[in-house]
PDB file of N, CA and C in Angstrom:
ATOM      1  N   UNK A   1      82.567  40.351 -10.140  1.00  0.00           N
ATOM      2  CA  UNK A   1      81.959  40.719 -11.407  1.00  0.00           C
ATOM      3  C   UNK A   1      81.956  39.490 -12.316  1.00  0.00           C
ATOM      4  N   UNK A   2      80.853  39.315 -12.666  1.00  0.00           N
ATOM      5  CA  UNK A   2      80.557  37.776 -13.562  1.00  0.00           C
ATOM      6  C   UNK A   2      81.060  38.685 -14.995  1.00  0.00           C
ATOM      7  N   UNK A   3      80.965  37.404 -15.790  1.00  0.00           N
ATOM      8  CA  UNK A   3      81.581  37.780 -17.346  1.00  0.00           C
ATOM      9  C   UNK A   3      79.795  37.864 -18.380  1.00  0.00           C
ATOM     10  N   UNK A   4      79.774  38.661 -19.110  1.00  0.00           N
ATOM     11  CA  UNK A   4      77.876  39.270 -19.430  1.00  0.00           C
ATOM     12  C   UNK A   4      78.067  37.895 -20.304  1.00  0.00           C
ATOM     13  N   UNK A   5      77.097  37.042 -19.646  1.00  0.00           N
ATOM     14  CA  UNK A   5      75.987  36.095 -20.736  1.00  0.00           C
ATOM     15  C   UNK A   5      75.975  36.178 -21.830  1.00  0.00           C
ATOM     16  N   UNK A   6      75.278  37.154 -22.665  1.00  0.00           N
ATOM     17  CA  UNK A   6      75.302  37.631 -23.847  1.00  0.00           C
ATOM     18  C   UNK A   6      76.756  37.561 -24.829  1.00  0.00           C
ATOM     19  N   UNK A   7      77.778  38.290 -23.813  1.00  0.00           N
ATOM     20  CA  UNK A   7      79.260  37.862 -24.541  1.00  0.00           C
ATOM     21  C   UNK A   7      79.309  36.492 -24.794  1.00  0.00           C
ATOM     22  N   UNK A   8      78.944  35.798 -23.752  1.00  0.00           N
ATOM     23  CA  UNK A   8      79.531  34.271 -23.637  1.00  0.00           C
ATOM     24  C   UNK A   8      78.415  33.704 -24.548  1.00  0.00           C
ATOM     25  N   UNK A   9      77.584  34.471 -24.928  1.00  0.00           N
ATOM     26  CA  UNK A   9      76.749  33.021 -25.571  1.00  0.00           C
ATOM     27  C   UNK A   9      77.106  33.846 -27.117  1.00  0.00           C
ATOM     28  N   UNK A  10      77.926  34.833 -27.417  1.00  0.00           N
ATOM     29  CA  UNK A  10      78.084  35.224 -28.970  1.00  0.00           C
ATOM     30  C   UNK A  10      79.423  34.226 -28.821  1.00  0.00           C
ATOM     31  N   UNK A  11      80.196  34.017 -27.806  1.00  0.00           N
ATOM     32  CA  UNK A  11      81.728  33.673 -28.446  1.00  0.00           C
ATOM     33  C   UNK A  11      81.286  32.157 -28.835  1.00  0.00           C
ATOM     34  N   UNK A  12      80.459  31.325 -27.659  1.00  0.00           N
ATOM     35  CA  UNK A  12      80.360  30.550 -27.971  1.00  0.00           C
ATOM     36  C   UNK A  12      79.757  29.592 -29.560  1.00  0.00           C
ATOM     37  N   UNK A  13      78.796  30.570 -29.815  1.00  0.00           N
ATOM     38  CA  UNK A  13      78.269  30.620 -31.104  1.00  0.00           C
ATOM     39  C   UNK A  13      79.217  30.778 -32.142  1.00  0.00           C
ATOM     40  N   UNK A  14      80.172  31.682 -32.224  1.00  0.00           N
ATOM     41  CA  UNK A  14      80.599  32.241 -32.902  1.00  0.00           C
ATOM     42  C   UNK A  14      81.538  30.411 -33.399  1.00  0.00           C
ATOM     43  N   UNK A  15      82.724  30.128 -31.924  1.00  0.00           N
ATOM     44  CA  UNK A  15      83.444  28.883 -32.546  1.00  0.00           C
ATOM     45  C   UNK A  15      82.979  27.697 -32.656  1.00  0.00           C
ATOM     46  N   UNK A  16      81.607  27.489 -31.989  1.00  0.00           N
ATOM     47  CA  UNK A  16      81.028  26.115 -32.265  1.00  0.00           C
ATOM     48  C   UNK A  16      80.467  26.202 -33.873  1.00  0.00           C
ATOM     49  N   UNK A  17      80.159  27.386 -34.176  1.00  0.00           N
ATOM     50  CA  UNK A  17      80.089  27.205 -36.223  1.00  0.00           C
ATOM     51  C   UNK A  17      80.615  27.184 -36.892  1.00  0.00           C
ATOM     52  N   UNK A  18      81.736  27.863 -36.178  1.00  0.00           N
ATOM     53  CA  UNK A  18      83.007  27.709 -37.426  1.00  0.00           C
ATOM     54  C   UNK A  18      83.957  26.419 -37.009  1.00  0.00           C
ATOM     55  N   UNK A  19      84.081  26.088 -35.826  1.00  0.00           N
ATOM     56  CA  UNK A  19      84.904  25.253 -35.536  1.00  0.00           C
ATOM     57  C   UNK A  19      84.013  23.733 -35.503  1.00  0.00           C
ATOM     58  N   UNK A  20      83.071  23.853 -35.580  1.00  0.00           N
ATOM     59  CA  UNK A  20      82.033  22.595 -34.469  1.00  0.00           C
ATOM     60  C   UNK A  20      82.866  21.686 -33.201  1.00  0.00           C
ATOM     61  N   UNK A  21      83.290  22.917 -32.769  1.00  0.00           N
ATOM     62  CA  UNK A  21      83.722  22.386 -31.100  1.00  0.00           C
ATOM     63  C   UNK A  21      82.521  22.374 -30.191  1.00  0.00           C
ATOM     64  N   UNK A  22      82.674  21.036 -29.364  1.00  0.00           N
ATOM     65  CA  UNK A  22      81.329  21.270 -28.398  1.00  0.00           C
ATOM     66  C   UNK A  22      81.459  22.516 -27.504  1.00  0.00           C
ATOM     67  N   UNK A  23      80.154  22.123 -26.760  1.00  0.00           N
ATOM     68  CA  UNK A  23      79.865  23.209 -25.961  1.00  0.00           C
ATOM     69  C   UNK A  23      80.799  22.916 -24.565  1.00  0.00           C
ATOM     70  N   UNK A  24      80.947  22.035 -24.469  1.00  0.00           N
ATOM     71  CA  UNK A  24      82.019  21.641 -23.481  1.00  0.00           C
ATOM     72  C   UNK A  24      83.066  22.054 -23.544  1.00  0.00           C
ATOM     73  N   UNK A  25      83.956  21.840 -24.622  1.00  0.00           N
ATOM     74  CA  UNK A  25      85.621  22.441 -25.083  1.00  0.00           C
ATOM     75  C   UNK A  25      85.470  23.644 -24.957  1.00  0.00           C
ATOM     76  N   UNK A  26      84.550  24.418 -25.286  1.00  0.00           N
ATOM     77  CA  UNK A  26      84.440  26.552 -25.690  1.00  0.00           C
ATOM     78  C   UNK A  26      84.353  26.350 -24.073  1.00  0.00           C
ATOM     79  N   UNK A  27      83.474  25.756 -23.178  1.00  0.00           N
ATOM     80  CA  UNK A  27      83.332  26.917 -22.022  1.00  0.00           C
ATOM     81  C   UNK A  27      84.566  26.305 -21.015  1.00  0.00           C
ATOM     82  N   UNK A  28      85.423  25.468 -21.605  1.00  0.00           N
ATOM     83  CA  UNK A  28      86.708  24.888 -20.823  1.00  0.00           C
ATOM     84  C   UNK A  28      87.676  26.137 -21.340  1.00  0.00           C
ATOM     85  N   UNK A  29      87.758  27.053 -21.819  1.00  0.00           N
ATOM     86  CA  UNK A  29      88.963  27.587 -22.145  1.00  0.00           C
ATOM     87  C   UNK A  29      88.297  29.025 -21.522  1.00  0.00           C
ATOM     88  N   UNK A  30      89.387  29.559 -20.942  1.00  0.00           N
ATOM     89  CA  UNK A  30      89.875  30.854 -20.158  1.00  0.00           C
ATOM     90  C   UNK A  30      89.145  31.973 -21.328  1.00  0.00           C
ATOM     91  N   UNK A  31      88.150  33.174 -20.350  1.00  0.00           N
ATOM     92  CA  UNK A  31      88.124  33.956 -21.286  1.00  0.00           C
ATOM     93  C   UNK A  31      88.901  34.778 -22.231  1.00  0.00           C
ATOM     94  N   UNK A  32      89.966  35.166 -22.097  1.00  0.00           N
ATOM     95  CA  UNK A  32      91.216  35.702 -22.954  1.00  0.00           C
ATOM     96  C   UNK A  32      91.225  34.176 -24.340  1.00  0.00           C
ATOM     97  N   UNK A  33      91.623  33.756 -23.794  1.00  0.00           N
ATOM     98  CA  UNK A  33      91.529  32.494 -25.081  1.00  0.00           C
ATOM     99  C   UNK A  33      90.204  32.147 -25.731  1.00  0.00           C
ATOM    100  N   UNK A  34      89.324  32.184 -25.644  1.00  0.00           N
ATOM    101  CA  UNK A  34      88.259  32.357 -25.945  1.00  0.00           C
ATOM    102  C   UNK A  34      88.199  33.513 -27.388  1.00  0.00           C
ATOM    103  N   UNK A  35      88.341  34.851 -26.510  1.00  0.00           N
ATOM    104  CA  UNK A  35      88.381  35.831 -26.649  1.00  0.00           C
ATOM    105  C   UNK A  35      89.257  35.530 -28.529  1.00  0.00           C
ATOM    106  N   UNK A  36      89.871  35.210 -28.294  1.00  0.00           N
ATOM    107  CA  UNK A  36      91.355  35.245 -28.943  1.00  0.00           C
ATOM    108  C   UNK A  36      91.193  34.106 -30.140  1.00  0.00           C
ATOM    109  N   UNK A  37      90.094  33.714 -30.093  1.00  0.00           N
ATOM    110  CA  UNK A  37      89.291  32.140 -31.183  1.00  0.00           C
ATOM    111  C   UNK A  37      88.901  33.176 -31.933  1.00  0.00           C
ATOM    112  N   UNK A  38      87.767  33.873 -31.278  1.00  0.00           N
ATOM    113  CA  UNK A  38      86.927  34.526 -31.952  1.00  0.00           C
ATOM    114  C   UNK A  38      87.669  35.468 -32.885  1.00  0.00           C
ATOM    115  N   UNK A  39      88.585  36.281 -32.421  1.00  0.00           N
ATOM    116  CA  UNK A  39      89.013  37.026 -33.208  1.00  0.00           C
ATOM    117  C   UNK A  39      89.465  36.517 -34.682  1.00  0.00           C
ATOM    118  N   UNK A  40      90.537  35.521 -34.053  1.00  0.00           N
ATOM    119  CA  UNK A  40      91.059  34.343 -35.248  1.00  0.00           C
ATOM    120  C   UNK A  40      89.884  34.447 -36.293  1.00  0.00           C
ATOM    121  N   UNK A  41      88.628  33.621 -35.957  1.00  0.00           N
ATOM    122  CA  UNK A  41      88.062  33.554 -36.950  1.00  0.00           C
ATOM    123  C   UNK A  41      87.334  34.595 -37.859  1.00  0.00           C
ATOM    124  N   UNK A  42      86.993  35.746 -36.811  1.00  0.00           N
ATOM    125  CA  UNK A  42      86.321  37.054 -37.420  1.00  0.00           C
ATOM    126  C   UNK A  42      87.420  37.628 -38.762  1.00  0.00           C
ATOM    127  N   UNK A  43      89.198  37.338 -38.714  1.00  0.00           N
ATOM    128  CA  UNK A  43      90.082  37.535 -39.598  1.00  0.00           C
ATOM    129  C   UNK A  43      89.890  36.633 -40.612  1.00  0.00           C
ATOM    130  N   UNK A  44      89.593  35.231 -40.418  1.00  0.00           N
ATOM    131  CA  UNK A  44      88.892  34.269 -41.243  1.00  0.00           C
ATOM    132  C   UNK A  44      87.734  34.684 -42.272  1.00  0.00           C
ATOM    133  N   UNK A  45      86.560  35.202 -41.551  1.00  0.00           N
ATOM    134  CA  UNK A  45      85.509  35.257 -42.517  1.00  0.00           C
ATOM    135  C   UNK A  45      85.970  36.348 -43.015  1.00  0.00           C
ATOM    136  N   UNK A  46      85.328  36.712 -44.096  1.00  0.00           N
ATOM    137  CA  UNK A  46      85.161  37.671 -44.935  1.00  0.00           C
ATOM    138  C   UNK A  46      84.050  38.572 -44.725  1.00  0.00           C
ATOM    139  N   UNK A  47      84.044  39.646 -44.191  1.00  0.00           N
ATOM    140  CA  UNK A  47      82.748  40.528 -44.009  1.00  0.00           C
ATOM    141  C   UNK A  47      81.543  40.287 -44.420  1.00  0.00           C
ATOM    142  N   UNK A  48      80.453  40.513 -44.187  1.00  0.00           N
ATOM    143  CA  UNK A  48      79.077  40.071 -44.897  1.00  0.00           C
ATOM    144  C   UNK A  48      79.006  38.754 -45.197  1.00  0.00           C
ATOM    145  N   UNK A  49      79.777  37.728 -44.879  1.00  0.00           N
ATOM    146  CA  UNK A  49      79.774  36.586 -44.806  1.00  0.00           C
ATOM    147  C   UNK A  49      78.864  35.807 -44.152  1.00  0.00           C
TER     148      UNK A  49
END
């Protein structure tokens, strides 16, 4: 079972804007860690942000 595209191209989006990490560093890290950025920052923004 592959991991859905669509996930991988929101997480990636998600820390290359807030972080401006390349696209290289995001798809080097394990999905759980990944996973686990995103959240970080979703506690970061502020809703409707």
């Amino acid at each position: 079972m592959s991991y859905p595209l669509d996930r991988l191209h929101q997480e990636v989006a998600v820390i290359a804007f807030h972080f401006h990490w390349s696209l290289e560093d995001i798809l080097r890290l394990e999905h759980p860690e990944r996973r686990r950025w995103v959240a970080e920052i979703r506690n970061l923004v502020p809703p409707n942000s």
